[in-house]
PDB file of N, CA and C in Angstrom:
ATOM      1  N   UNK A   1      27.870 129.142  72.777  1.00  0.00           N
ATOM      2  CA  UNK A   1      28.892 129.836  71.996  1.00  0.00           C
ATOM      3  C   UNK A   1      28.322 130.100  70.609  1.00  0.00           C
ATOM      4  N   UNK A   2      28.252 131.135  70.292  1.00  0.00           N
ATOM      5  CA  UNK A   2      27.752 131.800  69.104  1.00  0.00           C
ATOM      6  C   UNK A   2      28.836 131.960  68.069  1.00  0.00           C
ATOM      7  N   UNK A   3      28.333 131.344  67.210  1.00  0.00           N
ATOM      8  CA  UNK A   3      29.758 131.469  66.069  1.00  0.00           C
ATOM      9  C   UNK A   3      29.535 132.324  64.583  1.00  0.00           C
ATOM     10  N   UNK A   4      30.616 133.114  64.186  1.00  0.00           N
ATOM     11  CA  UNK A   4      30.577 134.087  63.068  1.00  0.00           C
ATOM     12  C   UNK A   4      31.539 133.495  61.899  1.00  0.00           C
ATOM     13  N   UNK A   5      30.968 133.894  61.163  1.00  0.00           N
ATOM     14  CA  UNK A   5      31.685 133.596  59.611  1.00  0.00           C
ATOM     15  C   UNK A   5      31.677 134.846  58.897  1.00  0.00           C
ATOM     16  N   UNK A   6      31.926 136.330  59.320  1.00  0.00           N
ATOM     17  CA  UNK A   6      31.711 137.009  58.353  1.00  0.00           C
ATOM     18  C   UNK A   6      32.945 137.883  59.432  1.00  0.00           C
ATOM     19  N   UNK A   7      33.755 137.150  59.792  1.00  0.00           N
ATOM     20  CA  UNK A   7      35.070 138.171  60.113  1.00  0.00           C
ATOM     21  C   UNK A   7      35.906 137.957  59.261  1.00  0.00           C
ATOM     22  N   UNK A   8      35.647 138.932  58.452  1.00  0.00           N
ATOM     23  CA  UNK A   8      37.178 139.341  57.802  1.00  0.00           C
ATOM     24  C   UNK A   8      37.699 138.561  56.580  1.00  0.00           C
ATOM     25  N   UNK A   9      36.136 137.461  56.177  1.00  0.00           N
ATOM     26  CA  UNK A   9      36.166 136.808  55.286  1.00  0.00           C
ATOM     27  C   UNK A   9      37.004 135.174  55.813  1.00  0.00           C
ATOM     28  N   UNK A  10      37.806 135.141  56.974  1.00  0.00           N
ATOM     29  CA  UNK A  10      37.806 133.767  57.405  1.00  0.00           C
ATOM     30  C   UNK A  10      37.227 132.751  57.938  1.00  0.00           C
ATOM     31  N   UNK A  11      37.640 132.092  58.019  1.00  0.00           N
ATOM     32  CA  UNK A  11      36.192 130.329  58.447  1.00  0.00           C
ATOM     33  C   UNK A  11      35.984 130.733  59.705  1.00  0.00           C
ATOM     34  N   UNK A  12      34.864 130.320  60.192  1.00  0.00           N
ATOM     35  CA  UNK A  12      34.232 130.776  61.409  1.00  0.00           C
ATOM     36  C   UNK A  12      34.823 130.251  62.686  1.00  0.00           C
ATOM     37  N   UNK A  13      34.938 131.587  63.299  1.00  0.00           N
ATOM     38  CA  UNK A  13      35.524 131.561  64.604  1.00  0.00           C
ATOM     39  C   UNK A  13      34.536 131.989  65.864  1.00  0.00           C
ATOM     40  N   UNK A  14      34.620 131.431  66.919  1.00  0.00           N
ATOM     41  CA  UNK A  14      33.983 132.269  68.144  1.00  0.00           C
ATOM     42  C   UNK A  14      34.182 133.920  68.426  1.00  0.00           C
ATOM     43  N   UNK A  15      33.297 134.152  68.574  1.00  0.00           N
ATOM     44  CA  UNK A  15      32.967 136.012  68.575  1.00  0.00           C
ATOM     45  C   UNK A  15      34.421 136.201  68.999  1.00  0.00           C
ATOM     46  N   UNK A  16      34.686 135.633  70.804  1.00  0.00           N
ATOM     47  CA  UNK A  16      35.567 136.005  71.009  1.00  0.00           C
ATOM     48  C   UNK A  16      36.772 135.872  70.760  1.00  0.00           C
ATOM     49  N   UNK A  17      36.956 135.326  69.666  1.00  0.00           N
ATOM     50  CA  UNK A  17      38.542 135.445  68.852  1.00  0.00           C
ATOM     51  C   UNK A  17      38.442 136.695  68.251  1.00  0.00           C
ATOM     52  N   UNK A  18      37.346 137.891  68.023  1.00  0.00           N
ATOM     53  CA  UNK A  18      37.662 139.094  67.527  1.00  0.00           C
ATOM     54  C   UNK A  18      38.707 139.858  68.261  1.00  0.00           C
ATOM     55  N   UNK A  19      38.965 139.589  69.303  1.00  0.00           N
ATOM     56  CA  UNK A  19      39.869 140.739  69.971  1.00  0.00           C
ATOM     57  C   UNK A  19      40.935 139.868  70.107  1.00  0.00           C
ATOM     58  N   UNK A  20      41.432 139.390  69.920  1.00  0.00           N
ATOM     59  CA  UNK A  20      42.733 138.671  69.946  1.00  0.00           C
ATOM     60  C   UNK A  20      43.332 139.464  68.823  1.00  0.00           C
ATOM     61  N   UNK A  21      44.891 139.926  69.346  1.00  0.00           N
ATOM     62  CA  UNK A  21      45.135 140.554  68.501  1.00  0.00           C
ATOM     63  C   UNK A  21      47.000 139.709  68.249  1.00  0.00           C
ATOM     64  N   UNK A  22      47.399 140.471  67.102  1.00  0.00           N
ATOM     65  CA  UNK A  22      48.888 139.585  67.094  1.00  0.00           C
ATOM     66  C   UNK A  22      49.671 139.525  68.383  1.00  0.00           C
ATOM     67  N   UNK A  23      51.035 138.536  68.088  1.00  0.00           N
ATOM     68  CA  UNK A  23      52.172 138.217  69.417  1.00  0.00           C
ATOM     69  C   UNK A  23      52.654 139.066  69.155  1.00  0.00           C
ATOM     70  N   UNK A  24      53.103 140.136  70.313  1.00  0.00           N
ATOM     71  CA  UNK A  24      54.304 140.942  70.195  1.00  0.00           C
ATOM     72  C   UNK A  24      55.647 140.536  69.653  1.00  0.00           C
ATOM     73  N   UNK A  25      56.153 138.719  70.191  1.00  0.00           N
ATOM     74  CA  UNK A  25      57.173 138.129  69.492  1.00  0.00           C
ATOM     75  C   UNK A  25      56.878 138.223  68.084  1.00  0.00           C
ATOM     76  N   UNK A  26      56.127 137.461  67.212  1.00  0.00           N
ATOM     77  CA  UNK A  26      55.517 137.416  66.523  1.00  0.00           C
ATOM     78  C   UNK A  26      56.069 138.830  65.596  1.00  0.00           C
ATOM     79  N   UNK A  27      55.616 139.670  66.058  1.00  0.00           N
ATOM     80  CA  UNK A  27      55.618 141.565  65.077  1.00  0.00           C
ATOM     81  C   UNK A  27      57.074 141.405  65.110  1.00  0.00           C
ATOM     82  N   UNK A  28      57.311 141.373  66.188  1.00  0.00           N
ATOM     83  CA  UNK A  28      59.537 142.211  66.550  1.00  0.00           C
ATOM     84  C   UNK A  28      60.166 140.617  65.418  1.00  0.00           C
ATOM     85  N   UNK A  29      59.353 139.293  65.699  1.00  0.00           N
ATOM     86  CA  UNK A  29      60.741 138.949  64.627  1.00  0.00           C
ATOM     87  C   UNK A  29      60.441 139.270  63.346  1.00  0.00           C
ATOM     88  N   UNK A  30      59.189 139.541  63.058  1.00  0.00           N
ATOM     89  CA  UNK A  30      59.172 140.428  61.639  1.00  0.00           C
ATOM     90  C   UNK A  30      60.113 141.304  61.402  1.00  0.00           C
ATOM     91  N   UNK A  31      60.438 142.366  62.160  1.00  0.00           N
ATOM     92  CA  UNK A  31      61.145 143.165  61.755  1.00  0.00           C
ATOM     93  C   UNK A  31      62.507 143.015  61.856  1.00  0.00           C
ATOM     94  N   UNK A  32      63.181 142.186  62.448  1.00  0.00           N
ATOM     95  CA  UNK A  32      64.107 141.280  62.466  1.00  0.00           C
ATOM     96  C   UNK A  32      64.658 140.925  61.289  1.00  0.00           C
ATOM     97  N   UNK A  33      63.678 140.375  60.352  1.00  0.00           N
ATOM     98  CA  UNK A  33      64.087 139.598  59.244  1.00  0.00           C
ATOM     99  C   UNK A  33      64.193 140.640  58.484  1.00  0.00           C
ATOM    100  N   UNK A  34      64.434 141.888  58.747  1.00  0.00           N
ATOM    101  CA  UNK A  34      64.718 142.679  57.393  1.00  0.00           C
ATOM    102  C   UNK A  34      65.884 143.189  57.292  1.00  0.00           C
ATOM    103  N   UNK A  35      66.763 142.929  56.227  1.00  0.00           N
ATOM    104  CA  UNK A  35      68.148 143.564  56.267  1.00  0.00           C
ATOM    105  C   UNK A  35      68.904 144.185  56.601  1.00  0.00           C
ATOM    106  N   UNK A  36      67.822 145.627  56.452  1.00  0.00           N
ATOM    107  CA  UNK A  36      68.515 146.853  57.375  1.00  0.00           C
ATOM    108  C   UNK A  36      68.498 146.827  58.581  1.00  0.00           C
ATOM    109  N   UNK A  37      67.682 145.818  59.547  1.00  0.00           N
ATOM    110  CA  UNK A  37      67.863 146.168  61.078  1.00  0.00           C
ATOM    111  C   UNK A  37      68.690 145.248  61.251  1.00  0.00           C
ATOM    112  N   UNK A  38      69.572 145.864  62.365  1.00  0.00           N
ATOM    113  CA  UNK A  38      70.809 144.967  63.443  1.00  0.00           C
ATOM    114  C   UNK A  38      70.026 145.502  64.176  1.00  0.00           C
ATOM    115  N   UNK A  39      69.850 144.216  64.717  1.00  0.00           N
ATOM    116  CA  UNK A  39      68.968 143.609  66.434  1.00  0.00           C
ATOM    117  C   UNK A  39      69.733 143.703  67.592  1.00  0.00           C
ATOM    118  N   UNK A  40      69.795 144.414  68.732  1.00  0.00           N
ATOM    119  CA  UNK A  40      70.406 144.017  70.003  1.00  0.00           C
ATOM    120  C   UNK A  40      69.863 143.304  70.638  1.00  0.00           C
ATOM    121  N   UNK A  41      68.424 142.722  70.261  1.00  0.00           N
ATOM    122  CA  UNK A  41      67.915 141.949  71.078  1.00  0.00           C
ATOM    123  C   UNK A  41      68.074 140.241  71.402  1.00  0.00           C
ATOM    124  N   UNK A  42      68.410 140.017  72.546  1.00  0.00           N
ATOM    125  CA  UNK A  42      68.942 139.071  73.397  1.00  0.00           C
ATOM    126  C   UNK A  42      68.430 137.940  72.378  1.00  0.00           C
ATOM    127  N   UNK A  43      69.192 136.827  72.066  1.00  0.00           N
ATOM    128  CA  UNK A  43      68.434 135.421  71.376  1.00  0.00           C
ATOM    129  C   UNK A  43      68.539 135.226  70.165  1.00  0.00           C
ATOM    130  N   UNK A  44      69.324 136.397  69.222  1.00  0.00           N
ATOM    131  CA  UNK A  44      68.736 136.331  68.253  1.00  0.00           C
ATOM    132  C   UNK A  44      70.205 136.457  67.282  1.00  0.00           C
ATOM    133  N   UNK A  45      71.048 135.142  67.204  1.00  0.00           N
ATOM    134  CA  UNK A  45      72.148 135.965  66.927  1.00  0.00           C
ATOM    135  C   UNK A  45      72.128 136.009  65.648  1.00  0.00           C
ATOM    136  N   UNK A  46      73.500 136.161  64.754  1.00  0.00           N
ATOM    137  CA  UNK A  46      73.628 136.418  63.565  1.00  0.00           C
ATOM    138  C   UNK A  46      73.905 134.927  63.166  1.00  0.00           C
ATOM    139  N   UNK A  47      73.000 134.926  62.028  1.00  0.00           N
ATOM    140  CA  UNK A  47      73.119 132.733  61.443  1.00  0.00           C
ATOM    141  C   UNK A  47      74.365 132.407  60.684  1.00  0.00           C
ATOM    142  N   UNK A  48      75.381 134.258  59.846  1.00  0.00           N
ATOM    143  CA  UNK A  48      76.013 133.296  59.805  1.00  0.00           C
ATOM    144  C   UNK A  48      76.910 132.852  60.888  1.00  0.00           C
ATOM    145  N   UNK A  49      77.151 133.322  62.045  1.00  0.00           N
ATOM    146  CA  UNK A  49      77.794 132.501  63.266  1.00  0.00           C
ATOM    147  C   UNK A  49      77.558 131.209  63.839  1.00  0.00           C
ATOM    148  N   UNK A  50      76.200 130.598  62.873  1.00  0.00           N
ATOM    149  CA  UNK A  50      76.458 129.144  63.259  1.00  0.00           C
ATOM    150  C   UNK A  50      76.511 128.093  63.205  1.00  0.00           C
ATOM    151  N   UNK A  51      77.698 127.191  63.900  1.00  0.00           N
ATOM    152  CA  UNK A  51      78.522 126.247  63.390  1.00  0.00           C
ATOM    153  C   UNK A  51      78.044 125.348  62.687  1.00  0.00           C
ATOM    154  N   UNK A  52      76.995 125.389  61.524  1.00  0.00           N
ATOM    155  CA  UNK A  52      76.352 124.483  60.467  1.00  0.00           C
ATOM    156  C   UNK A  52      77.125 123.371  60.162  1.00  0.00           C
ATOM    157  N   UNK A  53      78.224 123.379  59.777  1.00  0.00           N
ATOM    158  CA  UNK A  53      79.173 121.784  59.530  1.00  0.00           C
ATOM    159  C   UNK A  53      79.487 120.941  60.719  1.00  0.00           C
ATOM    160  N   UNK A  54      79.383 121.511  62.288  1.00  0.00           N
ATOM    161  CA  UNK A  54      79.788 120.846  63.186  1.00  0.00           C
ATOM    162  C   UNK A  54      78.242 120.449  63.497  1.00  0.00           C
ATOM    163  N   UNK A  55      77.169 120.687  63.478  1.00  0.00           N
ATOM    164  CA  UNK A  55      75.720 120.606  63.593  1.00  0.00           C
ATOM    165  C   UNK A  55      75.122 119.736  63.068  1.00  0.00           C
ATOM    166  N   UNK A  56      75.528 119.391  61.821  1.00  0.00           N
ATOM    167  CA  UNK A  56      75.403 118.818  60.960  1.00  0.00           C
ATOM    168  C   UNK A  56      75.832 117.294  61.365  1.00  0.00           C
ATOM    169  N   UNK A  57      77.407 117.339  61.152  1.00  0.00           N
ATOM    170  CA  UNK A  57      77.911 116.391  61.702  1.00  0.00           C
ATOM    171  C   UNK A  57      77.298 115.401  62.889  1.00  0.00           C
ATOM    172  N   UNK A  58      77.167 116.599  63.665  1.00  0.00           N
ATOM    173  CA  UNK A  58      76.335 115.596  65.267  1.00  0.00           C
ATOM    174  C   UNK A  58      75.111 115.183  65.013  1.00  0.00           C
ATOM    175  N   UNK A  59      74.429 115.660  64.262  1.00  0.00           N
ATOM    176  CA  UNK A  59      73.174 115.729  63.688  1.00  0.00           C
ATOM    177  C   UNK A  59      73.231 114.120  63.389  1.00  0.00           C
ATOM    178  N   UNK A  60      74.300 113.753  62.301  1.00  0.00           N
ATOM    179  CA  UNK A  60      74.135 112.364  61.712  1.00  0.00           C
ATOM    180  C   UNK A  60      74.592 111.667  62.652  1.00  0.00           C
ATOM    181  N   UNK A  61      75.319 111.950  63.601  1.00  0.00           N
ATOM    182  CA  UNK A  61      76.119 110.740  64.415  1.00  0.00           C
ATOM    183  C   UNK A  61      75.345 110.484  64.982  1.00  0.00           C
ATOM    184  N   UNK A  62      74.104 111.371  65.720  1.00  0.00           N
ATOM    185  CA  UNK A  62      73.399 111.093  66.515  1.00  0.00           C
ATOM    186  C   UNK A  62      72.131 110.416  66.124  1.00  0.00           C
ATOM    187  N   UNK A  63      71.518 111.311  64.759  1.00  0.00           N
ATOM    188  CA  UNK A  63      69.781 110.238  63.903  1.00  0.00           C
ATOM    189  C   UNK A  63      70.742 109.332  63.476  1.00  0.00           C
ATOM    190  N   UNK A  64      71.885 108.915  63.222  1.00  0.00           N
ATOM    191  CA  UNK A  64      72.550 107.549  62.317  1.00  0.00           C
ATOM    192  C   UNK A  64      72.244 106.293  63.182  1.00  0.00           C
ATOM    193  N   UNK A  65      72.103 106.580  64.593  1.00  0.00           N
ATOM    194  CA  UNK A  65      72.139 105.360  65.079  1.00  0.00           C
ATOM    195  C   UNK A  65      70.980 105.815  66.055  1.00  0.00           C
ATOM    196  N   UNK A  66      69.820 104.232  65.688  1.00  0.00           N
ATOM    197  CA  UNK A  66      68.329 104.394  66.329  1.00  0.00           C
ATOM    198  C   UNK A  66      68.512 104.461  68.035  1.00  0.00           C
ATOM    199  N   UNK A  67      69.074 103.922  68.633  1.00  0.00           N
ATOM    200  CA  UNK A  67      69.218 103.737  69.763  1.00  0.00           C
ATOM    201  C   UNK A  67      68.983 105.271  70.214  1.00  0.00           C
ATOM    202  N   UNK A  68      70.599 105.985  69.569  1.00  0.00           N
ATOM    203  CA  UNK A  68      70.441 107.630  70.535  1.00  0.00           C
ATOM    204  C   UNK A  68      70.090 108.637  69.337  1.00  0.00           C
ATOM    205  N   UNK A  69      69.298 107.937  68.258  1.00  0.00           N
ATOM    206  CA  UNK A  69      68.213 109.020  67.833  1.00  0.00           C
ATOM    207  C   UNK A  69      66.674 109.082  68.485  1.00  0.00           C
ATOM    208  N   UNK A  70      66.251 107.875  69.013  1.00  0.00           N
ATOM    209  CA  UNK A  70      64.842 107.653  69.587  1.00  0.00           C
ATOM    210  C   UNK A  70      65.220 108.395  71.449  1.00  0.00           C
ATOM    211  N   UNK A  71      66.052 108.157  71.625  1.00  0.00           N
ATOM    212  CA  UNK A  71      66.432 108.957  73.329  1.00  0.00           C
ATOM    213  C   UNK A  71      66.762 110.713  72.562  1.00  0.00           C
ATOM    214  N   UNK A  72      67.417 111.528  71.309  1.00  0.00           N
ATOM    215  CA  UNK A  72      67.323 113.057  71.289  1.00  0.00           C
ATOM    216  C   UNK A  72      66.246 113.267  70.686  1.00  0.00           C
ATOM    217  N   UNK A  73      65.082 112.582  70.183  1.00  0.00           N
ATOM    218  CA  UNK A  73      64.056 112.633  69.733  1.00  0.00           C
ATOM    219  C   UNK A  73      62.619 113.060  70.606  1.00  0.00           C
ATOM    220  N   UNK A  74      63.766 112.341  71.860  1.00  0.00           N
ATOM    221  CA  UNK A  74      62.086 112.055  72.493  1.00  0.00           C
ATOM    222  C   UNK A  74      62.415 113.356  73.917  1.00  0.00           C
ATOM    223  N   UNK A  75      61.046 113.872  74.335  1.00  0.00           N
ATOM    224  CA  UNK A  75      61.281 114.814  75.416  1.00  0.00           C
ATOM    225  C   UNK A  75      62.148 114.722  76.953  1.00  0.00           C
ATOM    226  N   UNK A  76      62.264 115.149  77.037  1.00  0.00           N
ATOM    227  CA  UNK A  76      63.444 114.879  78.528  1.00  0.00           C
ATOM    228  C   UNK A  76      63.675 115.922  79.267  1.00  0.00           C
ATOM    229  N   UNK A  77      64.547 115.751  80.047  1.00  0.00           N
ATOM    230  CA  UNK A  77      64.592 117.058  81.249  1.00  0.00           C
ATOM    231  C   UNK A  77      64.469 118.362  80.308  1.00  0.00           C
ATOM    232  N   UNK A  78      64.196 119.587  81.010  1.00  0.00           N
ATOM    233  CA  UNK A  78      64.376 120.552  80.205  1.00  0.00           C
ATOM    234  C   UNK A  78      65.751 121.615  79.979  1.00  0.00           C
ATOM    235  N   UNK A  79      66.901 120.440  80.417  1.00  0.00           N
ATOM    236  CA  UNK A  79      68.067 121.082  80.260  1.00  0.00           C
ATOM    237  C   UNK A  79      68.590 120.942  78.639  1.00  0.00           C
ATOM    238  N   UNK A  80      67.893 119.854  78.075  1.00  0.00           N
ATOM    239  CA  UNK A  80      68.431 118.968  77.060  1.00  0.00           C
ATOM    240  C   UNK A  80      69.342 118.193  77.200  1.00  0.00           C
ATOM    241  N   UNK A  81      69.233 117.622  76.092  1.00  0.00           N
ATOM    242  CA  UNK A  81      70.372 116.371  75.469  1.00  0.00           C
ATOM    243  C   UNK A  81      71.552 116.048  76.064  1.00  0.00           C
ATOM    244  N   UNK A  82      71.501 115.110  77.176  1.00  0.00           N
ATOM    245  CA  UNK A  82      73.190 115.374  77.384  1.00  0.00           C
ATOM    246  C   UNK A  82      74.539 115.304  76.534  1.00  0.00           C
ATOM    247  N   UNK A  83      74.315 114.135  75.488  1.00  0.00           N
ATOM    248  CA  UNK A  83      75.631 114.136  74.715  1.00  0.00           C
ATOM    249  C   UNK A  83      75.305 115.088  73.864  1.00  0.00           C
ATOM    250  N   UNK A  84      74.676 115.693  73.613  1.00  0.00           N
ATOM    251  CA  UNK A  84      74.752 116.949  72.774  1.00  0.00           C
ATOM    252  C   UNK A  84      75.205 118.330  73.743  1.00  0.00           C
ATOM    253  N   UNK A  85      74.815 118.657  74.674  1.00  0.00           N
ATOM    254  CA  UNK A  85      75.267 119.011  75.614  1.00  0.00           C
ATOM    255  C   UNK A  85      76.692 119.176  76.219  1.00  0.00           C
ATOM    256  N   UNK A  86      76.978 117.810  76.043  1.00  0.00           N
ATOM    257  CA  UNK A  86      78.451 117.468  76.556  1.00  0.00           C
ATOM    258  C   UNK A  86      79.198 118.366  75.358  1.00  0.00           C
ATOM    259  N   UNK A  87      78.675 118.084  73.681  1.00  0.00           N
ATOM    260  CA  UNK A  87      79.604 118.339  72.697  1.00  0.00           C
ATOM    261  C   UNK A  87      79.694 119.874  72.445  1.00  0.00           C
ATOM    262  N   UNK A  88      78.125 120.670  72.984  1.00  0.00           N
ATOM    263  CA  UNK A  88      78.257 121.669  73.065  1.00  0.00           C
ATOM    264  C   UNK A  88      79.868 122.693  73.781  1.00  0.00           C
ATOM    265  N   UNK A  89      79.763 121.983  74.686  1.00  0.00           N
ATOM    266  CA  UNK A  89      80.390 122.877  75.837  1.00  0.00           C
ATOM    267  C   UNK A  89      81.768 122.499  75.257  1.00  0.00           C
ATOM    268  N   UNK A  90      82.124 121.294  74.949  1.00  0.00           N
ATOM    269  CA  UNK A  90      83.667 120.577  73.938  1.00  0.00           C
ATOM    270  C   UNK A  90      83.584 121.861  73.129  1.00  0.00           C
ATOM    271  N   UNK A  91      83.238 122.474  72.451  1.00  0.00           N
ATOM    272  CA  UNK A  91      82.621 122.843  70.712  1.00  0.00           C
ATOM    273  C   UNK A  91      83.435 124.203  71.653  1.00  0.00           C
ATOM    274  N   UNK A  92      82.681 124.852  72.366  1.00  0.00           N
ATOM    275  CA  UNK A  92      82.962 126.273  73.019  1.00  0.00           C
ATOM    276  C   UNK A  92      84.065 126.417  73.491  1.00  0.00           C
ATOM    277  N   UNK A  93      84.714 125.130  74.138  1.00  0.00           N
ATOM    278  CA  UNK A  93      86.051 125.155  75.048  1.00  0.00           C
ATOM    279  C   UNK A  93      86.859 125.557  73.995  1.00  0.00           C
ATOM    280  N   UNK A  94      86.754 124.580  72.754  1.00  0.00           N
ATOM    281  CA  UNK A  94      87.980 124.780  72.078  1.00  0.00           C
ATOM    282  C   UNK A  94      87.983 125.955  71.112  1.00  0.00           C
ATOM    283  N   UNK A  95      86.991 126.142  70.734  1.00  0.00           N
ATOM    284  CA  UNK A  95      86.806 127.971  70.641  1.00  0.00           C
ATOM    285  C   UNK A  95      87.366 128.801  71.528  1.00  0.00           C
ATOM    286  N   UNK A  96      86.961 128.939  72.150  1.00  0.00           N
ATOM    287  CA  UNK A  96      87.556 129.734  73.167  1.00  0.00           C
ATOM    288  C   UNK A  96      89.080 129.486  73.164  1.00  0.00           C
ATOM    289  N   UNK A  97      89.702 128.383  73.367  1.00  0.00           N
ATOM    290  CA  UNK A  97      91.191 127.855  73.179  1.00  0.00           C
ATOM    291  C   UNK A  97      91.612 128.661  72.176  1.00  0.00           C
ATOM    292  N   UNK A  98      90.981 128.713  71.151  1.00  0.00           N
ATOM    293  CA  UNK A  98      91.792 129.276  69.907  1.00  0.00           C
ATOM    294  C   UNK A  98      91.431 130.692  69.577  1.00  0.00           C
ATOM    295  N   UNK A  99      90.534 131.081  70.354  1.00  0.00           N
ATOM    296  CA  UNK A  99      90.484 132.579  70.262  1.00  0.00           C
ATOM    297  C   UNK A  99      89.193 132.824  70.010  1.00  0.00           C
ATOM    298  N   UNK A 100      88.233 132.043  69.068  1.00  0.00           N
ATOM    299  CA  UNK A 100      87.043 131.889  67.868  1.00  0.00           C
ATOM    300  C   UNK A 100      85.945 132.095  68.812  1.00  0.00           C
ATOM    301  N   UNK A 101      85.111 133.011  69.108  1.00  0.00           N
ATOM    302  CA  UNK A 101      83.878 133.023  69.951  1.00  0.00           C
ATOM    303  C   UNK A 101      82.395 131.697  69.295  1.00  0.00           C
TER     304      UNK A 101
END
């Protein structure tokens, strides 16, 4: 492996990192973050829609106590967290109950 130091003025990389080019994710959430665009694209909703004080809240109930901060800390199925999970779907029901998406 032959290595270059004169791409582009950065620390030396293997030749073949020259053609690597940017993430398409990467570009689109650039343009994302700019004011004037509203995004239809799937994932990406609007922040202020979210529930930051109820997030928060679970946030501490859950790092407050080591027991079930070292179990949402640590990796697990890839459904996630169940009691976070559980509170999710609580959180939505009663939204929904009251009208509030």
């Amino acid at each position: 492996m032959q290595e270059s130091d004169d791409w582009e003025g950065r620390p030396p990389f293997a030749n073949r990192m020259k053609g690597i080019t940017a993430s398409e994710i990467r570009e689109l959430l650039k343009i994302l973050d700019q004011p004037d665009v509203i995004s239809f694209a799937g994932g990406i909703p609007d922040p202020a829609l979210f529930p930051v004080a109820e997030i928060d809240w679970f946030s501490r109930r859950i790092l407050g106590a080591a027991d079930t901060a070292r179990s949402a800390l640590q990796y697990s199925v890839s459904e996630g967290f169940v009691p976070l999970r559980r509170w999710l779907a609580l959180l939505r029901a009663v939204r929904r109950g009251s009208g509030r998406r």
